[in-house]
C-alpha atoms as a PDB file:
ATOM      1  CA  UNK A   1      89.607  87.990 111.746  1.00  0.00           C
ATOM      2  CA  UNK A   2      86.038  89.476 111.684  1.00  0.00           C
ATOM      3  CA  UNK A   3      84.692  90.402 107.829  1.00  0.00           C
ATOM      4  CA  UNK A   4      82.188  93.155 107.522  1.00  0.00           C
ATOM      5  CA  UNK A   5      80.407  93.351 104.257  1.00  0.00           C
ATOM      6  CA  UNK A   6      80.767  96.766 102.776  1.00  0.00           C
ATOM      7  CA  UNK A   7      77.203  98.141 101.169  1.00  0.00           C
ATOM      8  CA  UNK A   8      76.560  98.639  97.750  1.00  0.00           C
ATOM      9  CA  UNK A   9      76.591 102.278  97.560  1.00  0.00           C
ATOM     10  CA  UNK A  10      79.762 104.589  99.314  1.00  0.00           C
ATOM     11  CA  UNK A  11      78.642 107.724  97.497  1.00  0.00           C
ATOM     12  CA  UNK A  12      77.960 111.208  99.179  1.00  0.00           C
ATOM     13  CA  UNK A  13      74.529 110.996  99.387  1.00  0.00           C
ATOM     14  CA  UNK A  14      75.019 107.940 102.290  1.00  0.00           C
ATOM     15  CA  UNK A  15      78.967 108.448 103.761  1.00  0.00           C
ATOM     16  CA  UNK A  16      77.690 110.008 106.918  1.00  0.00           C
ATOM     17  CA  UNK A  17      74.958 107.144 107.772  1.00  0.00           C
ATOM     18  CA  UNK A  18      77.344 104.180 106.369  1.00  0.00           C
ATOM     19  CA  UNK A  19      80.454 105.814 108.577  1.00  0.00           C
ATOM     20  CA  UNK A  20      78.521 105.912 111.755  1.00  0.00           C
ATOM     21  CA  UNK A  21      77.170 102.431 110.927  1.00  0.00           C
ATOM     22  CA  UNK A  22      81.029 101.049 109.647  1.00  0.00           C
ATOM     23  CA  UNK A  23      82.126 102.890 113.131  1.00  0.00           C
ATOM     24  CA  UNK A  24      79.514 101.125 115.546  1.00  0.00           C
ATOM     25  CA  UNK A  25      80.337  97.673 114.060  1.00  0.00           C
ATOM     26  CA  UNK A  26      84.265  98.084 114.514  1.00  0.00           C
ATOM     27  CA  UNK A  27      82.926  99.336 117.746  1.00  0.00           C
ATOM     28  CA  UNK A  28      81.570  96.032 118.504  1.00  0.00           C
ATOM     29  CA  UNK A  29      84.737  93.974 118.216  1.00  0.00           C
ATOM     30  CA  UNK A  30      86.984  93.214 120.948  1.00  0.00           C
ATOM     31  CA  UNK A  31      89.680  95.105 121.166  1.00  0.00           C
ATOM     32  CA  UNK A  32      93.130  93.701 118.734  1.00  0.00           C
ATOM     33  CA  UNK A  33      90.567  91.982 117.016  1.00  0.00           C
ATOM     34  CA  UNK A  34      91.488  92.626 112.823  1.00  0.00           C
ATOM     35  CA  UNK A  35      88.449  93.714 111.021  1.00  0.00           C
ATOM     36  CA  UNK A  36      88.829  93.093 107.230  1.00  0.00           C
ATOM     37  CA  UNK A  37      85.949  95.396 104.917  1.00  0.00           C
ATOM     38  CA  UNK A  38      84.682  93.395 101.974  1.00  0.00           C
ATOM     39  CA  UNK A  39      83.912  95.724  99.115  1.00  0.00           C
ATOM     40  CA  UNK A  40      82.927  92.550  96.849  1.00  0.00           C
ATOM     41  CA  UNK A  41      79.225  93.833  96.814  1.00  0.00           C
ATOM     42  CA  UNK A  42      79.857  97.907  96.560  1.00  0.00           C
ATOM     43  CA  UNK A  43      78.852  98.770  92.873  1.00  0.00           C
ATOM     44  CA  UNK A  44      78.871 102.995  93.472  1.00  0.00           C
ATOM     45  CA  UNK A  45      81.748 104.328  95.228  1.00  0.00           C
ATOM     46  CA  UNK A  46      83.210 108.093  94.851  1.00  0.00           C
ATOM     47  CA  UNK A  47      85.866 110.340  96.489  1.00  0.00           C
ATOM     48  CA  UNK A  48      83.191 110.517  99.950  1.00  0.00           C
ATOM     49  CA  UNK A  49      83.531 106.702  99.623  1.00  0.00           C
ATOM     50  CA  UNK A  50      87.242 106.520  99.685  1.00  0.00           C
ATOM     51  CA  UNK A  51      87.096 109.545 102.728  1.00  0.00           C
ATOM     52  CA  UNK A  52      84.819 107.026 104.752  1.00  0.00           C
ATOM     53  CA  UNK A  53      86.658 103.960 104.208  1.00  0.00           C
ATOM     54  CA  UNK A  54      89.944 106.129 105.539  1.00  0.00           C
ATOM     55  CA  UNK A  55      87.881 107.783 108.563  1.00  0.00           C
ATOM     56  CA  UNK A  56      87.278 103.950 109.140  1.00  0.00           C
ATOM     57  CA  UNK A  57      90.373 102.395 109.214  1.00  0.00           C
ATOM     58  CA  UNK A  58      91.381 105.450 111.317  1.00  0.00           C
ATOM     59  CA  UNK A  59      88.583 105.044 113.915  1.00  0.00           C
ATOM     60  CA  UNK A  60      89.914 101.388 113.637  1.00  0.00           C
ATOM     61  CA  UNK A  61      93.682 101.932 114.550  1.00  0.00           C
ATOM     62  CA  UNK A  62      92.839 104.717 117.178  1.00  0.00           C
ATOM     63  CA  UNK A  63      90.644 101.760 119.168  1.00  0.00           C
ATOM     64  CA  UNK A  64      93.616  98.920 118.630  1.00  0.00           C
ATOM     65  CA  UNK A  65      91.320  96.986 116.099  1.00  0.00           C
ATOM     66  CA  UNK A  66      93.424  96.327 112.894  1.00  0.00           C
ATOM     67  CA  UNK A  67      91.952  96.826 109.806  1.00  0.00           C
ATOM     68  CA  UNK A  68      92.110  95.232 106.212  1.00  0.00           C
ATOM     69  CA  UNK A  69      90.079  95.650 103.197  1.00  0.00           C
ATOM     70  CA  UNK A  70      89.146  92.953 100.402  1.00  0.00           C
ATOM     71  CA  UNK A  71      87.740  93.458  97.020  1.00  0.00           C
ATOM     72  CA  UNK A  72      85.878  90.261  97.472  1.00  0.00           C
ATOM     73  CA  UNK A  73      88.731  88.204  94.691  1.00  0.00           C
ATOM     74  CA  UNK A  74      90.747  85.893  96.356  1.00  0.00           C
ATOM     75  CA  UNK A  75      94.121  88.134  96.575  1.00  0.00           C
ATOM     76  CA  UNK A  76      92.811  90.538  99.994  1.00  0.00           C
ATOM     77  CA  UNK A  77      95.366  93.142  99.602  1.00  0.00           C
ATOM     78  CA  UNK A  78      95.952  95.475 103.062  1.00  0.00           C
ATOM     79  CA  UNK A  79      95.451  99.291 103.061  1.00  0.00           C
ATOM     80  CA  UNK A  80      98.431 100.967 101.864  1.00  0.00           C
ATOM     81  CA  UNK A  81     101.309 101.668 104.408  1.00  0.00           C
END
């Protein structure tokens, strides 16, 4: 499992630079590879933050690359099914 630290700010005012950035790292990993998105450091998120985190996981399953999210506390709960 590859972890990919989430930045501190998923607002509208950076969605479109921090998607295309999210998108080339997932891009990076082999394919079946899980990537899990640590959100431990992101301290402003809004409705364009939850809309890139989705476009994400999307890109994620449409190149065979699993995908997981942790809020950084010990429980790492997956997206919702």
């Amino acid at each position: 499992m590859t972890t990919v630290d989430l930045p501190p700010q998923l607002d509208a005012s950076v969605a479109k630079a921090q998607l295309a950035a999210l998108c080339r790292a997932l891009d990076a990993l082999p394919r079946g590879s899980v990537c899990r998105l640590n959100a431990a450091g992101v301290q402003r998120f809004d409705s364009a933050g939850l809309a890139l985190l989705l476009a994400c996981r999307r890109h994620a399953q449409a190149h065979g690359k699993p995908c997981t999210w942790c809020s950084g506390r010990p429980s790492c709960s997956p997206w919702p099914r």
